[in-house]
N, C-alpha and C. Protein backbone atom coordinates (compact mmCIF):
# COMPACT_ATOMS: atom_id res chain seq x y z
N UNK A 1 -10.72 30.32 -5.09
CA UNK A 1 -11.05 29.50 -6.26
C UNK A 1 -9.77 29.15 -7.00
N UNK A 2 -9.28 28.03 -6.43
CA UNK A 2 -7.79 27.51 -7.48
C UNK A 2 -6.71 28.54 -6.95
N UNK A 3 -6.81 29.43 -6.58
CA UNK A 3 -5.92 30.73 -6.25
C UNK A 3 -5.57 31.35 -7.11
N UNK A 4 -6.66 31.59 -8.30
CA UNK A 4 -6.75 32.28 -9.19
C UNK A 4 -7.23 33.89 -8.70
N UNK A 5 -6.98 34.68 -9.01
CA UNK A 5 -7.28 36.16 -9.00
C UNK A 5 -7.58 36.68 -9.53
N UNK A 6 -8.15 37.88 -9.54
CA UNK A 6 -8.66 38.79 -10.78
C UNK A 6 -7.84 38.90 -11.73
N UNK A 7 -6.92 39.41 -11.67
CA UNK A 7 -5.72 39.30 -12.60
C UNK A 7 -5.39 38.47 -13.67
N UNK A 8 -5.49 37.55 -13.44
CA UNK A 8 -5.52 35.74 -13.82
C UNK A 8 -6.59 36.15 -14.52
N UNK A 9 -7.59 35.68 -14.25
CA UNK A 9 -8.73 35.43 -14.59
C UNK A 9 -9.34 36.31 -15.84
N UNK A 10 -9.11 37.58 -15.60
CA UNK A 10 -9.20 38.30 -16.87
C UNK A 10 -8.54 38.26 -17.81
N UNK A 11 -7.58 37.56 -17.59
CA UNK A 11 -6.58 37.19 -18.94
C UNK A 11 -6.69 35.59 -19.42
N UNK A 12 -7.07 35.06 -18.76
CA UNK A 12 -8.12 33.58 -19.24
C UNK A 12 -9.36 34.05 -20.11
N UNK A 13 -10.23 34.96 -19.56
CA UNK A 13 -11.24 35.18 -20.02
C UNK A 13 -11.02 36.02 -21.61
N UNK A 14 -9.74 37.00 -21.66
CA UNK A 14 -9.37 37.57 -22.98
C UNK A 14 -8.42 36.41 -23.81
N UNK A 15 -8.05 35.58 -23.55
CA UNK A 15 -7.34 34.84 -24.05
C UNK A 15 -8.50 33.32 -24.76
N UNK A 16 -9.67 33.23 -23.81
CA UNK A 16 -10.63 32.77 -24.35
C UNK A 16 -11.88 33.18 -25.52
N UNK A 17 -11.58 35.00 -25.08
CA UNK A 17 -12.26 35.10 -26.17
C UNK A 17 -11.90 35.88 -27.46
N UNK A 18 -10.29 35.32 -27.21
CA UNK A 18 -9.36 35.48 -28.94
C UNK A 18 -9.35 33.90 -29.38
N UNK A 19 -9.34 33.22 -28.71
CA UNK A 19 -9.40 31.91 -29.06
C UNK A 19 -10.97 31.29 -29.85
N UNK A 20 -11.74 31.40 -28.92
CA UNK A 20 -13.06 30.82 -29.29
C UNK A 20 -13.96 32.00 -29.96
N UNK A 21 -13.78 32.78 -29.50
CA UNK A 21 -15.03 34.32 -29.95
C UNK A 21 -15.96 34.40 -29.33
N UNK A 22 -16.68 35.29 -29.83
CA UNK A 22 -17.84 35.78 -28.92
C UNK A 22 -18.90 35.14 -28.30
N UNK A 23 -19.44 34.25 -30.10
CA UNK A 23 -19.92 33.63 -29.53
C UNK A 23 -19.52 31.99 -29.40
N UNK A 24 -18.82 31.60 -29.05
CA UNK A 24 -18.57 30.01 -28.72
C UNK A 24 -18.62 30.01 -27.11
N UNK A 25 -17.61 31.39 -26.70
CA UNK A 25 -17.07 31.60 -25.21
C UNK A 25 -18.20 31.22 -23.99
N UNK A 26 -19.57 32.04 -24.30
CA UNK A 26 -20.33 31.59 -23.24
C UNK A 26 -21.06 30.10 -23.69
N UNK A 27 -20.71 29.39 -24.40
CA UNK A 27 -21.27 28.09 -24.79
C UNK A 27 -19.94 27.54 -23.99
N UNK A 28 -18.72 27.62 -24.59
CA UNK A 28 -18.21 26.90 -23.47
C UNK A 28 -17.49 26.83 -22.19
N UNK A 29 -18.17 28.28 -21.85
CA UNK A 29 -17.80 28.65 -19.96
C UNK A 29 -19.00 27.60 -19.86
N UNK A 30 -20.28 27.57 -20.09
CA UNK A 30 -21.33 26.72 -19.56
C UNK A 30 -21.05 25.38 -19.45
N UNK A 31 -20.13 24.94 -20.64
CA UNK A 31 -20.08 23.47 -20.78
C UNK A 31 -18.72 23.61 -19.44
N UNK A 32 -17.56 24.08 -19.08
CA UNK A 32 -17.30 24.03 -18.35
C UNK A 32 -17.90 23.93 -16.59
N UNK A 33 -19.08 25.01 -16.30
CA UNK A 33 -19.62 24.92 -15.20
C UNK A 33 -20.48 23.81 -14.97
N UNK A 34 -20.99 23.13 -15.81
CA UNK A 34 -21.39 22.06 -15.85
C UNK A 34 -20.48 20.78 -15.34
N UNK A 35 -19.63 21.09 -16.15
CA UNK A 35 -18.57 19.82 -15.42
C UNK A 35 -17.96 19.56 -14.74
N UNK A 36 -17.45 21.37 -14.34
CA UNK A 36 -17.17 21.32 -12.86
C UNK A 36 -18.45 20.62 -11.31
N UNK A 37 -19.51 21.40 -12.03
CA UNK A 37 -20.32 21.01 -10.72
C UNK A 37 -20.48 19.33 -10.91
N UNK A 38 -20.54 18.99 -11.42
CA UNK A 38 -20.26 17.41 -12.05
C UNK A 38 -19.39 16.84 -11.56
N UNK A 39 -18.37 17.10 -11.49
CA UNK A 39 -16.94 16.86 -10.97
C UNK A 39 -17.47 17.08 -9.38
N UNK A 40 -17.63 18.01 -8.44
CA UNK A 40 -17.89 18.72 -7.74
C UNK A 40 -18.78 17.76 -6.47
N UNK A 41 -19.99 17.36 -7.63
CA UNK A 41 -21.08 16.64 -6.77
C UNK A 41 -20.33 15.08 -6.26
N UNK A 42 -19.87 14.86 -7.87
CA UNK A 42 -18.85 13.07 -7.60
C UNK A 42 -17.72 12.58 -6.57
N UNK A 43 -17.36 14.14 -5.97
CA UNK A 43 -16.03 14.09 -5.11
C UNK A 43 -16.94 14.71 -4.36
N UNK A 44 -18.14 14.90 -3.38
CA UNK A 44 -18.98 15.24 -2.34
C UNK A 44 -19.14 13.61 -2.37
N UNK A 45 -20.00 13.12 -3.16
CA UNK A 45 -20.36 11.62 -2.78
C UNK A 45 -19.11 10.90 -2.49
N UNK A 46 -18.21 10.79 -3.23
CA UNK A 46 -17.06 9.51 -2.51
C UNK A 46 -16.65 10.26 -1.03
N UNK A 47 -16.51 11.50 -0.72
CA UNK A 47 -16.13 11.85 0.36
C UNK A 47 -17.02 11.22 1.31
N UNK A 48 -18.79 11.69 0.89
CA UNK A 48 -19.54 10.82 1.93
C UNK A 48 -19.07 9.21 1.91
N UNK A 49 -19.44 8.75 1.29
CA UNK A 49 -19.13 7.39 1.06
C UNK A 49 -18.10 7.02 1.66
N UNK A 50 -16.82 7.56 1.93
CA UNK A 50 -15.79 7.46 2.32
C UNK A 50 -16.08 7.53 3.93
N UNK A 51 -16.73 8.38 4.17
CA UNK A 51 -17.22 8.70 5.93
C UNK A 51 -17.81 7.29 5.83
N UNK A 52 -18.77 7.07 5.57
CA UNK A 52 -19.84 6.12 5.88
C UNK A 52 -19.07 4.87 5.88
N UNK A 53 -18.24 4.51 5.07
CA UNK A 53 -17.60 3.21 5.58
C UNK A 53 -17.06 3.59 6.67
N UNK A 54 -15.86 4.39 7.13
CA UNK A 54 -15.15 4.57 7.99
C UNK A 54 -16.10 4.27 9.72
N UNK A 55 -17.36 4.91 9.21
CA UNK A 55 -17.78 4.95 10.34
C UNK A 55 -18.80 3.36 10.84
N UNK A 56 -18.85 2.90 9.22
CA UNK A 56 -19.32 1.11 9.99
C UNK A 56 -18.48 0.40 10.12
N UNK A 57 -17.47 0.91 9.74
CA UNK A 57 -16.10 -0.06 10.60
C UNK A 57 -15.53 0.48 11.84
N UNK A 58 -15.88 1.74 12.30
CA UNK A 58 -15.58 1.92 13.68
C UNK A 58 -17.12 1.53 14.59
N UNK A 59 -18.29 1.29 13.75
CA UNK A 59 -19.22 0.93 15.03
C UNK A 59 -19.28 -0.76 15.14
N UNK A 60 -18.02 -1.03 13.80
CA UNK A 60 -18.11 -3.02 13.91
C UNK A 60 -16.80 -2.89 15.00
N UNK A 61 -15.98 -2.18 14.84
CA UNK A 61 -14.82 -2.30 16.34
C UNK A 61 -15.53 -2.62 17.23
N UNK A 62 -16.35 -1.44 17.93
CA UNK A 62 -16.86 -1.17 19.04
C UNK A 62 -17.83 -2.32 19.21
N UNK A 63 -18.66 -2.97 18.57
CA UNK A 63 -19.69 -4.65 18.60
C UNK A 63 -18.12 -5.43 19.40
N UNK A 64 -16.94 -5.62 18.04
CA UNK A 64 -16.25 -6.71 18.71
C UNK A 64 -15.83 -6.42 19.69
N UNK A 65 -15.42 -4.98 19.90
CA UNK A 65 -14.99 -4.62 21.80
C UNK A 65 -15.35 -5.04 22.65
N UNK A 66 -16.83 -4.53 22.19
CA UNK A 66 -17.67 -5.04 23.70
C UNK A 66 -18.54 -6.50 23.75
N UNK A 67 -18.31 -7.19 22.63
CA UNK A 67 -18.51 -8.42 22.79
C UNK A 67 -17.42 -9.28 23.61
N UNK A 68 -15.76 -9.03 22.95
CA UNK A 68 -14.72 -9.11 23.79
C UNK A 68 -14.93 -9.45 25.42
N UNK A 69 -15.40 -8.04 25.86
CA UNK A 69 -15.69 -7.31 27.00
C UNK A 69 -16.38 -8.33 27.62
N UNK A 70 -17.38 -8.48 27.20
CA UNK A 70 -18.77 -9.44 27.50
C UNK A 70 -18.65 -10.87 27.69
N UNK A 71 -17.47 -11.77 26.88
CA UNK A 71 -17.41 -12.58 27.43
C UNK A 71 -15.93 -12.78 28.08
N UNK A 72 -15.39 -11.75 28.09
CA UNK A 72 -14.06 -11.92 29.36
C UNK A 72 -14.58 -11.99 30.63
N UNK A 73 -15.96 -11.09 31.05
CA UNK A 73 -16.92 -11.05 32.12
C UNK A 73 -17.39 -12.30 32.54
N UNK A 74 -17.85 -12.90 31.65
CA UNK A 74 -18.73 -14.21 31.67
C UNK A 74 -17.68 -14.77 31.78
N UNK A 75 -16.43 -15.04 31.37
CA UNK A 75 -15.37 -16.01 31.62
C UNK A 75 -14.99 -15.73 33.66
N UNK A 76 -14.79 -14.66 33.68
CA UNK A 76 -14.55 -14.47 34.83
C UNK A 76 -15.39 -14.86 36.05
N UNK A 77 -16.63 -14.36 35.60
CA UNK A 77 -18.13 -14.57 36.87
C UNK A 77 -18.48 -16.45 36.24
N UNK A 78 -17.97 -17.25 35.96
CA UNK A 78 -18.68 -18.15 35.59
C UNK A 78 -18.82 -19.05 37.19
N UNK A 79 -17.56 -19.27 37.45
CA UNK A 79 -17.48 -19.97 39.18
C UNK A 79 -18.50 -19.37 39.92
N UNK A 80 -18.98 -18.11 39.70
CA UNK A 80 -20.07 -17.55 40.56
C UNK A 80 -21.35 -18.19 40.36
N UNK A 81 -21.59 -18.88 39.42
CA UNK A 81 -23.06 -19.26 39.36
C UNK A 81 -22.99 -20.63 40.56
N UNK A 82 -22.05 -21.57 40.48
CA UNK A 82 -21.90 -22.32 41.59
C UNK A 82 -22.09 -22.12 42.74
N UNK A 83 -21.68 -20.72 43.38
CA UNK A 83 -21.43 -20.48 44.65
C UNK A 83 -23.24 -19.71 44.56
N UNK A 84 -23.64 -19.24 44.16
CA UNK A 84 -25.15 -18.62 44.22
C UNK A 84 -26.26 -19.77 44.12
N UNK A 85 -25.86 -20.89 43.78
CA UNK A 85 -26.56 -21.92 43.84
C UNK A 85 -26.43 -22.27 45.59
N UNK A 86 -25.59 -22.94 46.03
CA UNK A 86 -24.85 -22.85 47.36
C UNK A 86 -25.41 -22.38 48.37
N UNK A 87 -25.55 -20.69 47.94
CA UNK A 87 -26.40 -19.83 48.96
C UNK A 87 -27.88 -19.98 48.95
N UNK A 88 -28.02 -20.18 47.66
CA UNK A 88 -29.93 -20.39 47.86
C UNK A 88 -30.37 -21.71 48.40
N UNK A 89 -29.49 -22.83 48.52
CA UNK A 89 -29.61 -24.13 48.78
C UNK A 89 -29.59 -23.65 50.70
N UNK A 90 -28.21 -23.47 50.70
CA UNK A 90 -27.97 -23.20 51.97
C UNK A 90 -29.09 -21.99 53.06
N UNK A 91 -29.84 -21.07 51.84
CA UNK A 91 -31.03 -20.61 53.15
C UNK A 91 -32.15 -21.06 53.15
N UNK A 92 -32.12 -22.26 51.96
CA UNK A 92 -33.35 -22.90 51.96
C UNK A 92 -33.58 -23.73 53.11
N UNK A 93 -32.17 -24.36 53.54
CA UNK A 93 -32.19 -25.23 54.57
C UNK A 93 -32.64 -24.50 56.06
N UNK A 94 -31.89 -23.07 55.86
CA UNK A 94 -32.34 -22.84 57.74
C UNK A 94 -33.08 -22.36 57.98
């Protein structure tokens, strides 16, 4: 936690409660845990959020890849539709 230690920490906690007193201290450790988890939840969501784009821009790569892909194919096999015409003509005849 922060790399805070016992050590630490008990001297935050006596130093908080010469500062604030008895009773303010657990009013505002609460208002603190509050804002931490606050803080906490807001940097969980942008992290997701952060995934979630990352990952519809790697599944829009992969569309243009293999669209790429798809018509370098079709560029390539296109002369083939000629010659398959050819053959069906040609066993129609014998």
């Amino acid at each position: 936690m922060f790399g805070i230690g016992l050590p630490e920490l008990v001297m935050i906690l006596v130093l908080g409660l010469l500062v604030l007193g008895p009773k303010r201290l657990p009013e505002v450790a609460r208002m603190l845990g509050r804002f931490y988890g606050q803080l906490r939840r807001a940097s969980d969501d942008f992290q997701r959020t952060i995934r979630q784009d990352l990952d519809a821009l790697e599944r829009q790569e992969d569309v243009n890849r293999n669209k790429a892909v798809t018509d370098e194919i079709r560029e390539r096999f296109a002369g083939f539709d000629g010659v398959q015409t050819a053959i069906r003509e040609h066993k129609g005849d014998g």
